[in-house]
N, C-alpha and C. Protein backbone atom coordinates (compact mmCIF):
# COMPACT_ATOMS: atom_id res chain seq x y z
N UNK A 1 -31.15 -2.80 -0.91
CA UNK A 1 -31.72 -3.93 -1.57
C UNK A 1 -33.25 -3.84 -1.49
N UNK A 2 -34.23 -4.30 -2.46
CA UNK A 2 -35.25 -4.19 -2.47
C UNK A 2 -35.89 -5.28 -1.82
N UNK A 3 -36.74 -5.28 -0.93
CA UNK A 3 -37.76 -6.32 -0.63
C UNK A 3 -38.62 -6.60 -1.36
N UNK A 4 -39.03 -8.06 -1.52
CA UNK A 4 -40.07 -9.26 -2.22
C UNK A 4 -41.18 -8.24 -1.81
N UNK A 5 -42.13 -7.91 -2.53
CA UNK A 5 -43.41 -7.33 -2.53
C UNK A 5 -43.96 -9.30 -2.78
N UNK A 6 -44.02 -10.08 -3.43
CA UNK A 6 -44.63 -11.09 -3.47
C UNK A 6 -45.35 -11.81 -2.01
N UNK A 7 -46.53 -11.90 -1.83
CA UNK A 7 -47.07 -12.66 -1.20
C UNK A 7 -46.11 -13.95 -0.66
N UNK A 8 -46.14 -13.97 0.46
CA UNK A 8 -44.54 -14.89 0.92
C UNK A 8 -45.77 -16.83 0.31
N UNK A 9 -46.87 -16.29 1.09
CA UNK A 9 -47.80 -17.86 0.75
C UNK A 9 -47.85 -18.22 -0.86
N UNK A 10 -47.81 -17.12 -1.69
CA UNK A 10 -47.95 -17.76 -3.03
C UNK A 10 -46.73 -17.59 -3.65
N UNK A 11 -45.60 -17.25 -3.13
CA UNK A 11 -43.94 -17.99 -3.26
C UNK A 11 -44.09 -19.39 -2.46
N UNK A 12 -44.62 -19.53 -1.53
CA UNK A 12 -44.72 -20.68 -0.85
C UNK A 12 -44.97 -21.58 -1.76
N UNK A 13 -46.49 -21.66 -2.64
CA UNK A 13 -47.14 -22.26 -3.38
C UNK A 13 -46.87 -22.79 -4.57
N UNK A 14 -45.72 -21.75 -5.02
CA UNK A 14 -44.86 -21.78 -6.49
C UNK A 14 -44.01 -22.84 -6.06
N UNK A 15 -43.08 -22.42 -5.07
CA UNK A 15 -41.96 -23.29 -5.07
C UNK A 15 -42.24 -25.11 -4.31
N UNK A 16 -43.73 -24.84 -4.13
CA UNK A 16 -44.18 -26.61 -3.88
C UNK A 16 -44.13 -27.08 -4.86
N UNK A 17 -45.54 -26.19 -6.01
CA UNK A 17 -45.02 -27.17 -7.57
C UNK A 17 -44.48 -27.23 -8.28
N UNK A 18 -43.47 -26.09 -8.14
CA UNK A 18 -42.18 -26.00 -8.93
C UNK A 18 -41.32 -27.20 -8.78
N UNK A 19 -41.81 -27.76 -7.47
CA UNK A 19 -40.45 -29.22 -7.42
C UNK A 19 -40.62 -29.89 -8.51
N UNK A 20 -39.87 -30.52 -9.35
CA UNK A 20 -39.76 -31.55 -9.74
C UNK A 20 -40.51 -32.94 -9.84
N UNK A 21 -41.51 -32.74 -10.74
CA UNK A 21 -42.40 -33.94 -10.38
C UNK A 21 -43.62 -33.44 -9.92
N UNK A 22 -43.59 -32.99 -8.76
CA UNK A 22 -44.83 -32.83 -8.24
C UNK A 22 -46.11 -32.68 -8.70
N UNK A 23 -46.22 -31.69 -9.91
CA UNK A 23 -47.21 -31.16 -10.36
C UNK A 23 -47.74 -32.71 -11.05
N UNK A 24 -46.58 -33.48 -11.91
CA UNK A 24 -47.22 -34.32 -12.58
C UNK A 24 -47.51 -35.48 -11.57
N UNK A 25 -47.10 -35.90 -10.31
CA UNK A 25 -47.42 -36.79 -9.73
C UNK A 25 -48.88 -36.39 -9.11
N UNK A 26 -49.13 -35.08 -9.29
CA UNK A 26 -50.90 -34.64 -8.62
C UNK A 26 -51.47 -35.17 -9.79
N UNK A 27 -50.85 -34.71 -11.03
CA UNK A 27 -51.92 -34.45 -12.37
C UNK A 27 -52.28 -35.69 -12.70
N UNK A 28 -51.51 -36.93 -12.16
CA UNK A 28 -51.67 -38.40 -12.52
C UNK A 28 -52.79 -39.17 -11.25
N UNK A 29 -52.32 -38.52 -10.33
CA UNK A 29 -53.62 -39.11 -9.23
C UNK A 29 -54.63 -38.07 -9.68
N UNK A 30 -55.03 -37.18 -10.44
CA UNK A 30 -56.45 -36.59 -10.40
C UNK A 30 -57.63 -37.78 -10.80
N UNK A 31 -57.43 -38.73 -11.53
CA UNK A 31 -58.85 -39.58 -12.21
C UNK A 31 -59.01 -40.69 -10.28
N UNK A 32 -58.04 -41.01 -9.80
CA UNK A 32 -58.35 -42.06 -9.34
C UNK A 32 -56.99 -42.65 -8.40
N UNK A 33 -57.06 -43.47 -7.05
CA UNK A 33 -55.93 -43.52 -6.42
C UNK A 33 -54.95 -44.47 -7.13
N UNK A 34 -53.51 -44.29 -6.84
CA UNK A 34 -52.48 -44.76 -7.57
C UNK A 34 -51.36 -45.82 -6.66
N UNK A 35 -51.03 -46.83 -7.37
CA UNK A 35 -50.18 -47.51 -6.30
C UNK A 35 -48.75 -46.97 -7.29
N UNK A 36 -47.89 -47.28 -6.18
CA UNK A 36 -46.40 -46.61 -6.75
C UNK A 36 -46.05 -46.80 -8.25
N UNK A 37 -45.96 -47.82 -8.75
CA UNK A 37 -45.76 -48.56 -9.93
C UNK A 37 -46.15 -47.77 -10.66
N UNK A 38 -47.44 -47.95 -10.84
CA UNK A 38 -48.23 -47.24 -11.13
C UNK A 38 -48.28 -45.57 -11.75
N UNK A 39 -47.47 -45.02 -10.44
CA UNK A 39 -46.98 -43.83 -11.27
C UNK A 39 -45.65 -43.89 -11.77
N UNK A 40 -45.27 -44.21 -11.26
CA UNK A 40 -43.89 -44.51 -11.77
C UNK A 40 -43.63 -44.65 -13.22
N UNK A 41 -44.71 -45.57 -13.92
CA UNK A 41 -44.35 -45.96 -15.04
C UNK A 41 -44.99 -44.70 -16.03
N UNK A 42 -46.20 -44.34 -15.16
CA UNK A 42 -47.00 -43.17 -16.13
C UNK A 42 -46.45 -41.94 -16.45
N UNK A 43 -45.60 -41.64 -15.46
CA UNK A 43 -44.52 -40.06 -15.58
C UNK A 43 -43.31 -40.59 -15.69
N UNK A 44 -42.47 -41.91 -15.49
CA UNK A 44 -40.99 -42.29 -15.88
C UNK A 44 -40.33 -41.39 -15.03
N UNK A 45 -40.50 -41.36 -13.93
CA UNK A 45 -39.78 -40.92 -12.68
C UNK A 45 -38.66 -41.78 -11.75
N UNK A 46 -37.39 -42.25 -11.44
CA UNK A 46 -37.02 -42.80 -10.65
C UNK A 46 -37.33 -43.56 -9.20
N UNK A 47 -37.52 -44.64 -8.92
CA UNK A 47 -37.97 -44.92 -7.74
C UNK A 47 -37.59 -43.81 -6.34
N UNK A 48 -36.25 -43.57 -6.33
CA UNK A 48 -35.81 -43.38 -5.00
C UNK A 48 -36.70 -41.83 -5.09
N UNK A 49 -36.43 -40.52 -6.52
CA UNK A 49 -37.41 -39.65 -6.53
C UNK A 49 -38.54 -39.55 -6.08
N UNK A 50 -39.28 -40.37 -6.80
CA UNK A 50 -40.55 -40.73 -6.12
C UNK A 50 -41.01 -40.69 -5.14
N UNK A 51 -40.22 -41.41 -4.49
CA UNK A 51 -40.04 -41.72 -3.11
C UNK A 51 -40.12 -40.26 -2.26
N UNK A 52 -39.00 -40.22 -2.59
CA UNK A 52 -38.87 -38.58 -1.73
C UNK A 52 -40.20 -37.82 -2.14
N UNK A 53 -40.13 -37.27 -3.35
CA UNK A 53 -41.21 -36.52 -3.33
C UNK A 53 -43.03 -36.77 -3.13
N UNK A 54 -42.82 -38.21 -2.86
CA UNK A 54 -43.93 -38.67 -2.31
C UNK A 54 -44.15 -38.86 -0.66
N UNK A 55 -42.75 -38.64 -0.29
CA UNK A 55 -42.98 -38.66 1.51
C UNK A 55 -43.05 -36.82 1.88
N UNK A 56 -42.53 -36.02 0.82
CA UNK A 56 -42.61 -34.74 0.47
C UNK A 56 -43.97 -33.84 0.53
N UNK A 57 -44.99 -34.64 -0.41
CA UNK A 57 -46.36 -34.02 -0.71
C UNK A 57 -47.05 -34.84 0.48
N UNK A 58 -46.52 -35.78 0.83
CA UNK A 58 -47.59 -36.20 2.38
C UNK A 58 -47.17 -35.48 3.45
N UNK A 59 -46.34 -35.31 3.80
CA UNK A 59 -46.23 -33.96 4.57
C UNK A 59 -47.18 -32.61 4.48
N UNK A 60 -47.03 -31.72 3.12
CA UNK A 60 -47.68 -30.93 3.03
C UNK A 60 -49.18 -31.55 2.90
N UNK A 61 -49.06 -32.57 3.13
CA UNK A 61 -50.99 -32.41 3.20
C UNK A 61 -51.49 -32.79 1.99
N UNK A 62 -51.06 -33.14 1.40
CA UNK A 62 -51.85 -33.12 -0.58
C UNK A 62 -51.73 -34.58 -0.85
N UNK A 63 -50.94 -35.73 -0.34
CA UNK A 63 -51.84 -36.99 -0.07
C UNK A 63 -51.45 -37.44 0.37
N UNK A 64 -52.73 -38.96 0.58
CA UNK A 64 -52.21 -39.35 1.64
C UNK A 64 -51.90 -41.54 1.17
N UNK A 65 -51.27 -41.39 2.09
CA UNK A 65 -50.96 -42.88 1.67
C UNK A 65 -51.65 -43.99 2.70
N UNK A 66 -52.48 -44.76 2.20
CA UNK A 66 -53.27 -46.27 2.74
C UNK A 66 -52.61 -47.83 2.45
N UNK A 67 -52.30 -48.45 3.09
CA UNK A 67 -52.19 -49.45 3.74
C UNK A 67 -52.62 -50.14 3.75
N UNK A 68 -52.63 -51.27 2.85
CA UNK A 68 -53.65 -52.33 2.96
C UNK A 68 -53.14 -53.51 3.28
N UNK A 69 -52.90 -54.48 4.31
CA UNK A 69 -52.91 -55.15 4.88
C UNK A 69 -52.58 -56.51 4.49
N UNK A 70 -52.69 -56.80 2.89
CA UNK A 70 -53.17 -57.94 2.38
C UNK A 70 -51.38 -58.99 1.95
N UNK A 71 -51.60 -59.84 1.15
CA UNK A 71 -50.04 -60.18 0.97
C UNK A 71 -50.13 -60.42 -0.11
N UNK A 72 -49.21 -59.59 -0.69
CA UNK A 72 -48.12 -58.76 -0.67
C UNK A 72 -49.27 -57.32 -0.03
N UNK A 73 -48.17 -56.83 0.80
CA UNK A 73 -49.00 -55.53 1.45
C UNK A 73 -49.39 -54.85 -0.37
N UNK A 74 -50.47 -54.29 -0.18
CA UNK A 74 -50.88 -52.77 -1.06
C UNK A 74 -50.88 -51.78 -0.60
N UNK A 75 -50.07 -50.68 -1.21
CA UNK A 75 -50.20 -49.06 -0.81
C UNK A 75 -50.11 -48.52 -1.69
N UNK A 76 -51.37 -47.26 -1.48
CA UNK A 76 -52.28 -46.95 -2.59
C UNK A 76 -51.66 -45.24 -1.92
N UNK A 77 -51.58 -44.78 -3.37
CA UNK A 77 -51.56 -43.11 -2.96
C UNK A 77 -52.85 -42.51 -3.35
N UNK A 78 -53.20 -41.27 -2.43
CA UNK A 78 -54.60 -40.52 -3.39
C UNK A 78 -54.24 -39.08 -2.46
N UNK A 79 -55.25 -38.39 -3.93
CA UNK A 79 -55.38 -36.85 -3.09
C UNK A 79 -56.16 -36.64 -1.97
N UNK A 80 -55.89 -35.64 -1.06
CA UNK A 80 -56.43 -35.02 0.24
C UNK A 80 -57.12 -34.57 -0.60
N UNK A 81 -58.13 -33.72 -0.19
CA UNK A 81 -58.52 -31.97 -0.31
C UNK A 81 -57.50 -31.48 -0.51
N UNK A 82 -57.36 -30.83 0.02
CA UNK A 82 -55.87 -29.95 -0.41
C UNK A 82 -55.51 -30.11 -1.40
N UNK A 83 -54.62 -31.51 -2.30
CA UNK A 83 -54.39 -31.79 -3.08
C UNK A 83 -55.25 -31.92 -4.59
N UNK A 84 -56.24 -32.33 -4.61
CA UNK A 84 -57.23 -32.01 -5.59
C UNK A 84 -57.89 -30.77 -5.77
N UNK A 85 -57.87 -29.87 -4.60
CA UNK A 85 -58.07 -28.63 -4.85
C UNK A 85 -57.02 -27.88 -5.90
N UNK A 86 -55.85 -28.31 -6.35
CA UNK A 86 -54.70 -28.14 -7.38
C UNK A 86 -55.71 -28.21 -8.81
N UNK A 87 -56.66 -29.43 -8.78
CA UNK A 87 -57.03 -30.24 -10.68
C UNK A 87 -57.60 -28.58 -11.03
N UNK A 88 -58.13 -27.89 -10.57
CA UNK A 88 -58.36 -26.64 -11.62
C UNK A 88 -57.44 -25.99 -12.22
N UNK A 89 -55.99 -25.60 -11.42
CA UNK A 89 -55.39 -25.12 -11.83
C UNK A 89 -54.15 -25.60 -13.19
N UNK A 90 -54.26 -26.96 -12.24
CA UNK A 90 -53.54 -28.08 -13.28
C UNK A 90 -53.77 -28.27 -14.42
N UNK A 91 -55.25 -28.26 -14.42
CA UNK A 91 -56.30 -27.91 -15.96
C UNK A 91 -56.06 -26.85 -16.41
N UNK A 92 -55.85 -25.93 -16.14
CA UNK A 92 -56.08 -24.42 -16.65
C UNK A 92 -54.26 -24.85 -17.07
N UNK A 93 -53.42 -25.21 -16.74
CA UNK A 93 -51.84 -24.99 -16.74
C UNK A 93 -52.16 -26.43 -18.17
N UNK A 94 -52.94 -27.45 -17.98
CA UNK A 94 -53.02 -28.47 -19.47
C UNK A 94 -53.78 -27.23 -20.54
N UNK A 95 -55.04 -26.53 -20.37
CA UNK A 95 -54.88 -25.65 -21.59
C UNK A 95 -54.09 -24.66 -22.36
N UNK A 96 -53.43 -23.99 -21.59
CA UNK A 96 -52.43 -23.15 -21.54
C UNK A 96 -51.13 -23.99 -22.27
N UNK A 97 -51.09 -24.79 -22.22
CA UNK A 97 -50.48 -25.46 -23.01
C UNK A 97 -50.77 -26.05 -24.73
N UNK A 98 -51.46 -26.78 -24.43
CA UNK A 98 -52.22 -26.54 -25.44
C UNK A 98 -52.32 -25.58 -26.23
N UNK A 99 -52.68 -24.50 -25.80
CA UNK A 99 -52.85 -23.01 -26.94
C UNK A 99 -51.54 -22.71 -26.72
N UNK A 100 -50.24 -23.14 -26.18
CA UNK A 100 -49.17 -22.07 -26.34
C UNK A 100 -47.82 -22.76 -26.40
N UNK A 101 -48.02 -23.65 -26.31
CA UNK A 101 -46.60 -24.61 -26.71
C UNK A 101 -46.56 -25.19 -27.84
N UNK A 102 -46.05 -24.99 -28.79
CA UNK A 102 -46.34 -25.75 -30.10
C UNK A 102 -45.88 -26.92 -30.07
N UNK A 103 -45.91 -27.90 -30.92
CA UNK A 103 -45.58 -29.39 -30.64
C UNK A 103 -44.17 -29.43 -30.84
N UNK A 104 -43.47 -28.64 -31.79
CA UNK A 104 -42.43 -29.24 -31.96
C UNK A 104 -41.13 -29.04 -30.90
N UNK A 105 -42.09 -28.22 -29.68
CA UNK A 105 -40.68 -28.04 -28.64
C UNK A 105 -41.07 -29.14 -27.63
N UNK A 106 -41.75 -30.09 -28.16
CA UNK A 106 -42.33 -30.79 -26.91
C UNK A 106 -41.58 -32.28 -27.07
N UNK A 107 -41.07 -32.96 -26.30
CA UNK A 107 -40.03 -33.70 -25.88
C UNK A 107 -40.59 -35.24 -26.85
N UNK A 108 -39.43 -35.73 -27.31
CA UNK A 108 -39.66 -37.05 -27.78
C UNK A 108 -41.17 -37.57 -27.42
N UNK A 109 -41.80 -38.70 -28.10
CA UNK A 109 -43.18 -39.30 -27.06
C UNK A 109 -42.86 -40.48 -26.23
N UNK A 110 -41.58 -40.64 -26.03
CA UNK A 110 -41.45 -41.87 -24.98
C UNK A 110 -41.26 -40.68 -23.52
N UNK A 111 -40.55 -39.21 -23.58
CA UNK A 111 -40.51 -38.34 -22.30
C UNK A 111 -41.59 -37.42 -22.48
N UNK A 112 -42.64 -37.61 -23.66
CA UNK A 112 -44.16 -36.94 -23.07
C UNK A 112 -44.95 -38.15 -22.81
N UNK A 113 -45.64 -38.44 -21.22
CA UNK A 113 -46.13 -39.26 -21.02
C UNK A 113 -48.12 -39.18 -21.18
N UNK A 114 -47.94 -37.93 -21.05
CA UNK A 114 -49.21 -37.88 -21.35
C UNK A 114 -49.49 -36.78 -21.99
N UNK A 115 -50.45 -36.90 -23.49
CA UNK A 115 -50.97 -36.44 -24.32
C UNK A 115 -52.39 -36.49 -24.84
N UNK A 116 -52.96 -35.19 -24.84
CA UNK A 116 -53.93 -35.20 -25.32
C UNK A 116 -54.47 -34.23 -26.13
């Protein structure tokens, strides 16, 4: 059997944003921090998903979640470092699109949430 010549860290790296969501739950906190709702409604993701993959990316470090105290509590998600260190590539993966997906394979506009 042949061994993975691939860099085991950038299989690592693939299969973070390969999850489900992830990429677009970074690409939606890039302008500014997000309370759950919030994304929720902007990518049309399931709560309990969310969920997971938001206790998921706080683990790895890419954000972090604040606490605000007030009533009704507020909790706000935002990128680490780590995590915004992604918006270049995320950008480069929105042009790439752009020049290479044509529109008509691109999903109803109520399951493309964001267009530009």
């Amino acid at each position: 059997m042949k061994q993975s010549t691939i860099c085991p860290r950038f299989e690592k790296a693939v299969s973070l944003l390969s999850q489900r969501w992830t990429a677009l739950v970074i690409y939606q906190m890039l302008d500014a921090p997000q309370r759950f709702g919030e994304i929720q409604s902007a990518i049309g993701v399931s709560g309990k998903v969310l969920s997971d993959r938001l206790k998921d990316m706080e683990q790895e470090g890419l954000i972090k979640r604040d606490v605000y105290p007030e009533t009704p509590v507020v909790i706000e998600y935002s990128l680490t470092d780590k995590g915004r260190s992604l918006e270049p590539v995320l950008r480069d993966i929105e042009q790439w699109s752009q020049d290479w997906i044509p529109p008509k394979e691109v999903d109803a506009p109520e399951t493309n949430q964001t267009q530009h």
